[in-house]
C-alpha atoms as a PDB file:
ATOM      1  CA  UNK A   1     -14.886  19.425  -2.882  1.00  0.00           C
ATOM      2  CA  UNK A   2     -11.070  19.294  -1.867  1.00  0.00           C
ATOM      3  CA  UNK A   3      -8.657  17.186  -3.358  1.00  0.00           C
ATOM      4  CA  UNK A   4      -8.330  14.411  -0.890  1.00  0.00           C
ATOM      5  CA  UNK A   5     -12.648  14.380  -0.397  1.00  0.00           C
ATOM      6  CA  UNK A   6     -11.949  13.666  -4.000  1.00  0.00           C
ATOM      7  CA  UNK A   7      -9.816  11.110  -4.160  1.00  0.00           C
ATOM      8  CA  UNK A   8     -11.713   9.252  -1.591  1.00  0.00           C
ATOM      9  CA  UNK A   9     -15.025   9.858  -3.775  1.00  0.00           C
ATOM     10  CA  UNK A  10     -13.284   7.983  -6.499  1.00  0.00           C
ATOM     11  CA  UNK A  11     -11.172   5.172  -4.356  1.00  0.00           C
ATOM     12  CA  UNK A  12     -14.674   4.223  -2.973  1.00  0.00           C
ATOM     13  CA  UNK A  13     -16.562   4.322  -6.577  1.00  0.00           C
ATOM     14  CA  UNK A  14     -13.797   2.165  -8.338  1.00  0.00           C
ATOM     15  CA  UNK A  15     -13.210  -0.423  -5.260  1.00  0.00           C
ATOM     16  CA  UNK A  16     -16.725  -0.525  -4.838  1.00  0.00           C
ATOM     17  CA  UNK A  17     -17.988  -4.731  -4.350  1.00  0.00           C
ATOM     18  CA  UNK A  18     -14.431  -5.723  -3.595  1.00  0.00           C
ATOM     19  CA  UNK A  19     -13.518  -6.954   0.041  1.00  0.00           C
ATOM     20  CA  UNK A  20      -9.840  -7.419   2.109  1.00  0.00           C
ATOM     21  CA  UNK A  21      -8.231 -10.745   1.408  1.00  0.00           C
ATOM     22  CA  UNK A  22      -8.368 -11.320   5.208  1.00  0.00           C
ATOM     23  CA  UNK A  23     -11.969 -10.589   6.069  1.00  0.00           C
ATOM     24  CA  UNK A  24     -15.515  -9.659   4.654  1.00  0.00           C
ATOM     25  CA  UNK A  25     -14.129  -5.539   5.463  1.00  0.00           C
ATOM     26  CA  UNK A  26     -14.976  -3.398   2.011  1.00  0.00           C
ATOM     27  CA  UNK A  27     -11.738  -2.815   0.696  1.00  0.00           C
ATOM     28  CA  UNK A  28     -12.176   0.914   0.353  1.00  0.00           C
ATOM     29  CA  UNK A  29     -11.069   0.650   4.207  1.00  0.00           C
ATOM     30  CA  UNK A  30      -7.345  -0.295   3.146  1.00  0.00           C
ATOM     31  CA  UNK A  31      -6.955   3.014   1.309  1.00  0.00           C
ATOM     32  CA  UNK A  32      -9.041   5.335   3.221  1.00  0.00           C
ATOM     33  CA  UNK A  33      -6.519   4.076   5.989  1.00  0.00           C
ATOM     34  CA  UNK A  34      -3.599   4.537   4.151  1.00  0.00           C
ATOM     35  CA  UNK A  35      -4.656   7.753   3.380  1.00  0.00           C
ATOM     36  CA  UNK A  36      -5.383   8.628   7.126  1.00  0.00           C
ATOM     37  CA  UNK A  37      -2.018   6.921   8.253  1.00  0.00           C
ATOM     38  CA  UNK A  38      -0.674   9.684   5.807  1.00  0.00           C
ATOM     39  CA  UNK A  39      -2.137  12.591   6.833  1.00  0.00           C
ATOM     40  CA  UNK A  40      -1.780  11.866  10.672  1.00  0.00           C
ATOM     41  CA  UNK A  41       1.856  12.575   9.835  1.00  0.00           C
ATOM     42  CA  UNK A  42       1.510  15.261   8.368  1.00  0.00           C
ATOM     43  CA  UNK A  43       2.170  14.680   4.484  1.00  0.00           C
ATOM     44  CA  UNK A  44       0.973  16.894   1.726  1.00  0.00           C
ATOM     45  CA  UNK A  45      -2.743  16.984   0.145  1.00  0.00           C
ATOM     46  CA  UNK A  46      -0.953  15.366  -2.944  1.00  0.00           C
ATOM     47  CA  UNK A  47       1.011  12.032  -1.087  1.00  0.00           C
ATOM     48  CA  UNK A  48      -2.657  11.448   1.410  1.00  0.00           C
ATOM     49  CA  UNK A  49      -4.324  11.421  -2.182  1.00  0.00           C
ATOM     50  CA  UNK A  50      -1.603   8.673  -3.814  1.00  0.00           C
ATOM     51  CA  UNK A  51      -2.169   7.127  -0.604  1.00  0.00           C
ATOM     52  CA  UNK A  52      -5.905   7.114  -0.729  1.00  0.00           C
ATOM     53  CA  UNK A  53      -5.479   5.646  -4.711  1.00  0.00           C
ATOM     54  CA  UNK A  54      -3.033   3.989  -4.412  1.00  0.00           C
ATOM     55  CA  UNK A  55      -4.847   0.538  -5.204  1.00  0.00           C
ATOM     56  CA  UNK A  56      -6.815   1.492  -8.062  1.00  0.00           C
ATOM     57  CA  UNK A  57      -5.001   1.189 -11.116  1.00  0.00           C
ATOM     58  CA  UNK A  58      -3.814  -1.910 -10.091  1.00  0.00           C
ATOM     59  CA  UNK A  59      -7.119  -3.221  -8.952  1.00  0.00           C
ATOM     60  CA  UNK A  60      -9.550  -1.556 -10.481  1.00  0.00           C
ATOM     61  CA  UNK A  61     -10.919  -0.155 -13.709  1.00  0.00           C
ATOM     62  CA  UNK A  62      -9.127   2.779 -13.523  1.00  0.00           C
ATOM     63  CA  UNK A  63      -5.829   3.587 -15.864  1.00  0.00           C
ATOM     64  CA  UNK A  64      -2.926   5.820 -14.918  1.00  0.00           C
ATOM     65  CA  UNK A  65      -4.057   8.467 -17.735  1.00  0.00           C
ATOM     66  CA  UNK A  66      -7.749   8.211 -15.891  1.00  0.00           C
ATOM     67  CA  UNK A  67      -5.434   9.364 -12.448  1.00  0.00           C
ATOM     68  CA  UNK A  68      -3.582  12.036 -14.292  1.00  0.00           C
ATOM     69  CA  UNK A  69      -6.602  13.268 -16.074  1.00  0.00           C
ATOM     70  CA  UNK A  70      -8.366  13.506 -12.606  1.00  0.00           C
ATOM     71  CA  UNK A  71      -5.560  14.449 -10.068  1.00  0.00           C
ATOM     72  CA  UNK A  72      -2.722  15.871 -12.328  1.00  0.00           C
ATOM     73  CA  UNK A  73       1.004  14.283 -13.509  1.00  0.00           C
ATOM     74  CA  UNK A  74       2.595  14.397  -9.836  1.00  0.00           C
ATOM     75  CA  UNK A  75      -0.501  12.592  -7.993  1.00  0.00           C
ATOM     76  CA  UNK A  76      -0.690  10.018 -10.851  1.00  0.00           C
ATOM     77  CA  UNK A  77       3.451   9.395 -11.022  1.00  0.00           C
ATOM     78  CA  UNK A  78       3.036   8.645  -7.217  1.00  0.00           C
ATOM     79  CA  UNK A  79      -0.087   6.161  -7.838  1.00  0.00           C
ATOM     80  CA  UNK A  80       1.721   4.605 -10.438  1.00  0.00           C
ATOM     81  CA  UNK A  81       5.297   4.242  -8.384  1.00  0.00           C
ATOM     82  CA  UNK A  82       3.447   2.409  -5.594  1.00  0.00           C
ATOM     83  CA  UNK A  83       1.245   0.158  -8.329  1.00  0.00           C
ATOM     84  CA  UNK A  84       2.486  -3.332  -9.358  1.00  0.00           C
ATOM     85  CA  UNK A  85       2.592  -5.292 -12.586  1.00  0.00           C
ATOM     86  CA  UNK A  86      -0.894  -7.258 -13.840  1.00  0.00           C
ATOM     87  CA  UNK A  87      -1.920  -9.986 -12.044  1.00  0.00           C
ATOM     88  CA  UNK A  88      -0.862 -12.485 -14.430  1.00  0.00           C
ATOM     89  CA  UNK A  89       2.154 -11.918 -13.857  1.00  0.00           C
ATOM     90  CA  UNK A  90       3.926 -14.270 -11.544  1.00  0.00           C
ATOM     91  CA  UNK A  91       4.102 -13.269  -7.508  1.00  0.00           C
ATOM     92  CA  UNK A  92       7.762 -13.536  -7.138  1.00  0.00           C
ATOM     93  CA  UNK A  93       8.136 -11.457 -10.691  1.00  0.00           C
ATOM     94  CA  UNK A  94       5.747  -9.112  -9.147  1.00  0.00           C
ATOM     95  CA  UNK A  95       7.370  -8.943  -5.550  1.00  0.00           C
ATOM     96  CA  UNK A  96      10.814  -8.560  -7.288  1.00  0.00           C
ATOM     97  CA  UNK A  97       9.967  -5.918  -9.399  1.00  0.00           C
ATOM     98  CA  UNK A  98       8.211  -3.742  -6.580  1.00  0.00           C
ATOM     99  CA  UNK A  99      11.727  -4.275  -4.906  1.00  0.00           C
ATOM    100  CA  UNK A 100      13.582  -3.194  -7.623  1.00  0.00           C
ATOM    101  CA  UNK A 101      11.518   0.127  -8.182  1.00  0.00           C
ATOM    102  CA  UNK A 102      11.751   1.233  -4.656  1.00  0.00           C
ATOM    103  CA  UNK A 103      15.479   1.211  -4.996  1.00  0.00           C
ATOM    104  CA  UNK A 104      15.315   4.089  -7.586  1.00  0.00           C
ATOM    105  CA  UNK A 105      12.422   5.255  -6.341  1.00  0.00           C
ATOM    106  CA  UNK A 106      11.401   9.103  -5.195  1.00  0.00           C
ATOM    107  CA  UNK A 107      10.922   9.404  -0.897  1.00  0.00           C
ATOM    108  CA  UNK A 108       7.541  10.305  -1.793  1.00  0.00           C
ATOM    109  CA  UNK A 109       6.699   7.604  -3.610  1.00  0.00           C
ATOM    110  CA  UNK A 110       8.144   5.016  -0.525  1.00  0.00           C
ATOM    111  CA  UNK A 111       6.608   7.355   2.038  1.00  0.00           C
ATOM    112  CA  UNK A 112       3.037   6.001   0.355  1.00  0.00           C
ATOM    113  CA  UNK A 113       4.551   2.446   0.247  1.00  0.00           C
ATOM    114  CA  UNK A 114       5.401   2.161   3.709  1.00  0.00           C
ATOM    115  CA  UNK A 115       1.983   3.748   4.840  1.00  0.00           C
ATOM    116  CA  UNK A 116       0.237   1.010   2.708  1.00  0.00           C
ATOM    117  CA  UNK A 117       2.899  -1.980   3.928  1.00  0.00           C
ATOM    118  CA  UNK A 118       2.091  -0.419   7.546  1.00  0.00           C
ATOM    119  CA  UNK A 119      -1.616  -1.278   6.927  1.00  0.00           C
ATOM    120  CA  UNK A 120      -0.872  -4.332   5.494  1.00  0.00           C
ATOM    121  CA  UNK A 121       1.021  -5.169   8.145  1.00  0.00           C
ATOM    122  CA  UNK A 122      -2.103  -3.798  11.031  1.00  0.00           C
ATOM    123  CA  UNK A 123      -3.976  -6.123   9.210  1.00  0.00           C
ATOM    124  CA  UNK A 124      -2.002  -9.288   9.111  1.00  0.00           C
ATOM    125  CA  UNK A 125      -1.258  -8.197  12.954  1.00  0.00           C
ATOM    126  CA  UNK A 126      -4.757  -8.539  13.979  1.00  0.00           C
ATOM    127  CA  UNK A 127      -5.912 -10.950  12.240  1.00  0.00           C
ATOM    128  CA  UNK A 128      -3.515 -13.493  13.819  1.00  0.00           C
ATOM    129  CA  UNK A 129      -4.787 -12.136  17.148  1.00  0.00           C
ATOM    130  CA  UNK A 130      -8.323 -13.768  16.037  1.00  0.00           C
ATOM    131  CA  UNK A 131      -7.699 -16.535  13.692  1.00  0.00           C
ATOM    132  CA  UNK A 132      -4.142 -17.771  14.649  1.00  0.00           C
ATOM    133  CA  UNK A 133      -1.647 -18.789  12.157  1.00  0.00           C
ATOM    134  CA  UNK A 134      -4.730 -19.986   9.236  1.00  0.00           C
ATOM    135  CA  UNK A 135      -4.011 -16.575   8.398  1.00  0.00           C
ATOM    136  CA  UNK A 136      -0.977 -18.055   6.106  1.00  0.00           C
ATOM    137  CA  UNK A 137      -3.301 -20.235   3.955  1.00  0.00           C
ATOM    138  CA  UNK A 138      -4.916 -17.316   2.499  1.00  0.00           C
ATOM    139  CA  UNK A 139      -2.296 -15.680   0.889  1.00  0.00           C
ATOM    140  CA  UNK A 140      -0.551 -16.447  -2.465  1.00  0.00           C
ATOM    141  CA  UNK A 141       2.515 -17.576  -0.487  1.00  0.00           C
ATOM    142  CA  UNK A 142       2.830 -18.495   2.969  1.00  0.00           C
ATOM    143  CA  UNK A 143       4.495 -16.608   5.909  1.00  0.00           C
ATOM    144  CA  UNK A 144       8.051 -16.898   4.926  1.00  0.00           C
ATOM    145  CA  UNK A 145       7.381 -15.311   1.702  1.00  0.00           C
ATOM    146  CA  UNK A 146       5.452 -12.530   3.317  1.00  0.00           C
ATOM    147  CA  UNK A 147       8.211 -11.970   5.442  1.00  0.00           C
ATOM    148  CA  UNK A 148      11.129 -12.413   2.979  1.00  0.00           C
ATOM    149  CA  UNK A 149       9.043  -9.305   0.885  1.00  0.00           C
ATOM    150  CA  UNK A 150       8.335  -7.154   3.623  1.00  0.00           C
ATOM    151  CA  UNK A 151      11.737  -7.570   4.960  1.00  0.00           C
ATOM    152  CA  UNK A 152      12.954  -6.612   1.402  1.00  0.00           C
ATOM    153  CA  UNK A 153      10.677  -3.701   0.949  1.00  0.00           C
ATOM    154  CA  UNK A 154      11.452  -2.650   4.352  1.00  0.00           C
ATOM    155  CA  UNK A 155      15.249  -2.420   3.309  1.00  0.00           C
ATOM    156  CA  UNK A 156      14.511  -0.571  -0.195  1.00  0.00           C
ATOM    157  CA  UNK A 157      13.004   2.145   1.005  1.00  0.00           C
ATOM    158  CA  UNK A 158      14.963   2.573   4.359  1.00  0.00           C
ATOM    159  CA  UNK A 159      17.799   4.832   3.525  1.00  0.00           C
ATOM    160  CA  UNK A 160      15.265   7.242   1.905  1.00  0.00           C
ATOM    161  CA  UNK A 161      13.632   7.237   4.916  1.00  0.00           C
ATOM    162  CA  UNK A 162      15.602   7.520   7.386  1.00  0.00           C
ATOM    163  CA  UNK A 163      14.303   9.182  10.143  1.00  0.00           C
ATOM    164  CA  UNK A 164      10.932   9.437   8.933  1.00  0.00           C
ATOM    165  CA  UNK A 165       8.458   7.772  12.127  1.00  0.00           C
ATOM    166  CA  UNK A 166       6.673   6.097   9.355  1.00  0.00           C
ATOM    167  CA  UNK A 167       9.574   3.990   8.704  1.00  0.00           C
ATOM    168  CA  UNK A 168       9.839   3.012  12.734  1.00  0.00           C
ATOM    169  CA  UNK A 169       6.014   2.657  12.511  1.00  0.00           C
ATOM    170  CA  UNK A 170       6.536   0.101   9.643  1.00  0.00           C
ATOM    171  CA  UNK A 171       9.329  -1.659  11.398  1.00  0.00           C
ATOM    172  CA  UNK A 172       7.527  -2.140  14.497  1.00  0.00           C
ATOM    173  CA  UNK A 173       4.669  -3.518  12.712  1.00  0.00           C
ATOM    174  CA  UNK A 174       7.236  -6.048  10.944  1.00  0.00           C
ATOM    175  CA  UNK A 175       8.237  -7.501  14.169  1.00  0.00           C
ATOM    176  CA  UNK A 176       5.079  -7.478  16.141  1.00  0.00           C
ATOM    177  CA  UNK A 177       3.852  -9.934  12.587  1.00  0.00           C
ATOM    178  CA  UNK A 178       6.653 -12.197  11.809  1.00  0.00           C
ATOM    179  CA  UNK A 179       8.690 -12.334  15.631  1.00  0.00           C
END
């Protein structure tokens, strides 16, 4: 088994029951996706498999030492560079904090948060295409907080990548949601 058959092998075991926010999809879809978006264009084994788990130390069972133990220290600093602070904390405190890391963070690490912001995004995209604006109500914050963080993740990790066609991927999919 590869790396990234891995990685999926263990995305799918420790996301297993859990479902997107905006439908009845198994989640394992976000990050299989994320993954795919990833290697599509051509990233490394390493940044398709921090794209593929990315979601699972923040959402799952699974620890960063579990991640290191299983993929190694670079796979595991990339999971946890694209992983926010526990639930309880607060969603601004959370949102500001992911804002604040991507300013110091590596181009690897915001190459796997703009592939998962670019799902995010799909998502959001389409599912205003079949339910309409509900879509708002079932998020923690409405659409102008959605927008104000994608806006502001969309700024912290453009300089790093700059020329990059997942950043024009991710700010296409930022206007087609919130123009």
């Amino acid at each position: 088994m590869n790396i990234i058959e891995k990685a999926i092998e263990v995305a799918a075991k420790a996301h297993v029951g859990q479902v997107r926010k905006l439908s009845a999809v198994p989640y394992i879809s976000h990050p299989f996706t994320v993954g795919m978006i990833l290697q599509n264009a051509g990233y490394s084994d390493e940044i398709i498999c921090a794209g593929i788990l990315h979601d699972t130390v923040e959402d799952t069972e699974l620890t960063h030492k579990d991640i290191e133990e299983l993929f190694g220290e670079k796979i595991a600093t990339l999971v946890a560079g694209a992983t926010e602070p526990e639930k309880a904390v607060p969603w601004e405190e959370r949102k500001e904090h992911t804002i604040a890391s991507l300013k110091n963070a590596s181009k690897d690490i915001c190459v796997v948060v703009c592939a998962d912001k670019i799902h995010n995004l799909r998502t959001m995209k389409y599912e205003i295409e079949v339910q309409g604006s509900d879509i708002w109500n079932r998020f923690a914050r409405g659409k102008e907080k959605q927008e104000w963080y994608y806006r502001e993740v969309l700024d912290s990790i453009s300089n790093k990548l700059e020329g990059e066609p997942l950043l024009e991927q991710l700010k296409y999919e930022f206007e087609a949601v919130f123009r």
